[in-house]
C-alpha atoms as a PDB file:
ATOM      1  CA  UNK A   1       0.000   0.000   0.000  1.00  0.00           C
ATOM      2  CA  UNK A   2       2.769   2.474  -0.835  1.00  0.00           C
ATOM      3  CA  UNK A   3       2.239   5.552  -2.812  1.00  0.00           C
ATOM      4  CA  UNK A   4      -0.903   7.015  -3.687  1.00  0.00           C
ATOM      5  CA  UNK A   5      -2.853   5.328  -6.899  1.00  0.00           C
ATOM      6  CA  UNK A   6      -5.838   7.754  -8.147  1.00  0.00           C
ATOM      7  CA  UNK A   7      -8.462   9.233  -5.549  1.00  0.00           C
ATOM      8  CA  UNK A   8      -5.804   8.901  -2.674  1.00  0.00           C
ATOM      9  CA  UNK A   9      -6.259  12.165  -0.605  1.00  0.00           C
ATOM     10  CA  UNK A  10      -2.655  12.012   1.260  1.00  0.00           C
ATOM     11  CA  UNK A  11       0.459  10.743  -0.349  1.00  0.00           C
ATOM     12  CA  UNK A  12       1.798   7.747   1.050  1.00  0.00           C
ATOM     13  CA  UNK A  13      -1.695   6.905   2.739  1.00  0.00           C
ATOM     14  CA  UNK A  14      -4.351   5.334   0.511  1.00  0.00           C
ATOM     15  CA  UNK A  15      -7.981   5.878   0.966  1.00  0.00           C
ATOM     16  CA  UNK A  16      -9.171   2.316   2.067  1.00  0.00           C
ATOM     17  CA  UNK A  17     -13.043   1.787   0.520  1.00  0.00           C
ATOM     18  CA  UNK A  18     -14.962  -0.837   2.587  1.00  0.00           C
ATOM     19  CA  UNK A  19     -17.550  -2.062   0.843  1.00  0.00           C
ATOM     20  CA  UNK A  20     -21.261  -2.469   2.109  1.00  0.00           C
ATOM     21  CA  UNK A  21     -22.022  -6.568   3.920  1.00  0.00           C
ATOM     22  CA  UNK A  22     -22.433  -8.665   0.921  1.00  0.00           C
ATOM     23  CA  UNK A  23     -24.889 -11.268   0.690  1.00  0.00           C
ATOM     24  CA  UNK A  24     -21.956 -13.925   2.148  1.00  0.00           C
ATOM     25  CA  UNK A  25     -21.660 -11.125   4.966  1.00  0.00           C
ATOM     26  CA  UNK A  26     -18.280  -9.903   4.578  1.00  0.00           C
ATOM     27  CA  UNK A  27     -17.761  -6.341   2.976  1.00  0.00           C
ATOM     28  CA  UNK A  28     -15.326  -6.099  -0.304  1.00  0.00           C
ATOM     29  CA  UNK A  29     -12.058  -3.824   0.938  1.00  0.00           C
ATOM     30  CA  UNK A  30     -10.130  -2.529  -1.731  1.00  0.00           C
ATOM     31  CA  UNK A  31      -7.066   0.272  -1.901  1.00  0.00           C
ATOM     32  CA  UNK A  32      -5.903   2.280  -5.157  1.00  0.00           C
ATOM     33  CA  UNK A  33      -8.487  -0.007  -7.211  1.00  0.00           C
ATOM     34  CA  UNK A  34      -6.724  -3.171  -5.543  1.00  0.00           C
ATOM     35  CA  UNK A  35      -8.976  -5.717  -3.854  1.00  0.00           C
ATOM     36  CA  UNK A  36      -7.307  -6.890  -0.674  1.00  0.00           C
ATOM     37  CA  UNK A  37     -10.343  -9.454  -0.182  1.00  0.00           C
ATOM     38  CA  UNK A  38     -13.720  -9.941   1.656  1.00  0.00           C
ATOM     39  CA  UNK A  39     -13.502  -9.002   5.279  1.00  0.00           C
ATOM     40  CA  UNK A  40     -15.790 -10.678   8.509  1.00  0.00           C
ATOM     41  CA  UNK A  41     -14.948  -8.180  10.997  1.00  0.00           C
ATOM     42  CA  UNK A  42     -12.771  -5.095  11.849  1.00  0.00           C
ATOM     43  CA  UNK A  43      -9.846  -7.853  12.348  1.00  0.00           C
ATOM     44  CA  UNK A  44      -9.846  -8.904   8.696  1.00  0.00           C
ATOM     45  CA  UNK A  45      -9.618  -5.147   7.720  1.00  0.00           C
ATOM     46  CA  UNK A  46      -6.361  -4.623  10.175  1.00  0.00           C
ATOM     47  CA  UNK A  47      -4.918  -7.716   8.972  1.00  0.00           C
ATOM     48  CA  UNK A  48      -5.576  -6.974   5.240  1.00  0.00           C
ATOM     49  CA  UNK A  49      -3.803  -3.785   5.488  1.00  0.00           C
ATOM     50  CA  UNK A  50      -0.998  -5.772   8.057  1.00  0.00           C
ATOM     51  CA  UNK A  51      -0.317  -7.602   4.916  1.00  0.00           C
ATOM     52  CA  UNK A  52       0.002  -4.667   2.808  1.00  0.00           C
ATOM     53  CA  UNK A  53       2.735  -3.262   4.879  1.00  0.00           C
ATOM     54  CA  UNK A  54       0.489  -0.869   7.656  1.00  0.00           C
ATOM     55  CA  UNK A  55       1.230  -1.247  11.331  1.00  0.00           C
ATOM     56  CA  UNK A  56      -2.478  -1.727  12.949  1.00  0.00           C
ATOM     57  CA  UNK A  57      -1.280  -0.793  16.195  1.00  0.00           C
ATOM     58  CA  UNK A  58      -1.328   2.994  14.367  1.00  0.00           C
ATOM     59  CA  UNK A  59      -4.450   2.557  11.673  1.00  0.00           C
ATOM     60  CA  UNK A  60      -7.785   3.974  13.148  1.00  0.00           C
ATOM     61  CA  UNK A  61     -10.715   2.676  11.565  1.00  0.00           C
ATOM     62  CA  UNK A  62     -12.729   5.519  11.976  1.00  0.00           C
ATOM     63  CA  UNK A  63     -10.320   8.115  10.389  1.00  0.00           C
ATOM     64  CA  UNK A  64     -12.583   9.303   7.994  1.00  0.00           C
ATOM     65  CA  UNK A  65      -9.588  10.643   5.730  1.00  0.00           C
ATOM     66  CA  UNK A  66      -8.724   7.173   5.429  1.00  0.00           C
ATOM     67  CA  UNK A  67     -11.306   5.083   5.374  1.00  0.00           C
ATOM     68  CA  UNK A  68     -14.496   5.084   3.197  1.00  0.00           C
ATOM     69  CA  UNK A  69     -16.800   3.172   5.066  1.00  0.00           C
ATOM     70  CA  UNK A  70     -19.591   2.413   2.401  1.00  0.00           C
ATOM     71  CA  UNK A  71     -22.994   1.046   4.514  1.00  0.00           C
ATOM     72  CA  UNK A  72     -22.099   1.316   7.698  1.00  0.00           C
ATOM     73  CA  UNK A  73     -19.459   2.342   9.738  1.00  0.00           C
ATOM     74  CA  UNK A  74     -16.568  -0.404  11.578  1.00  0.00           C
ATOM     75  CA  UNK A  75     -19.180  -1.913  13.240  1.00  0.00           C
ATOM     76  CA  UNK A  76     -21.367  -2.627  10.756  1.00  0.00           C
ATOM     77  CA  UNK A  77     -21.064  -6.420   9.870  1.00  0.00           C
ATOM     78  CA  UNK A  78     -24.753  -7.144   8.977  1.00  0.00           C
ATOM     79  CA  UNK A  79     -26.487  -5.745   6.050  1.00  0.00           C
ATOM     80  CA  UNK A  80     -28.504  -2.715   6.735  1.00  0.00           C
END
């Protein structure tokens, strides 16, 4: 997740789009157009962004610069 692809507000920190629950209920996270995969909680998004090289000890979910929560905010894991 280094750099900034399109519609990144802040070099070096990609907006992270979390999708709405899905019909599996996981929500569709996705960075720069990338699809890190299908998260089940708040975990999955901290680990898919571990894996992409972010500390989660320093990532808050509900930095709204960051994060496009799309249906729901982090504790939204049921569809609306």
């Amino acid at each position: 997740m280094s750099g900034c692809a399109p519609g990144d507000n802040i070099p070096g920190h990609p907006r992270v789009v979390v999708h709405p629950v899905d019909g599996r209920g996981g929500r569709r996270v996705r960075v720069g157009g990338q699809d890190l995969g299908r998260a089940y909680s708040a975990l999955d998004v901290l680990e898919f962004l571990r894996r992409a090289g972010l500390d989660p000890d320093t990532v808050d979910l509900h930095d709204e610069d960051h994060f496009d929560w799309r249906g729901g905010d982090p504790t939204v894991w049921t569809p609306l």
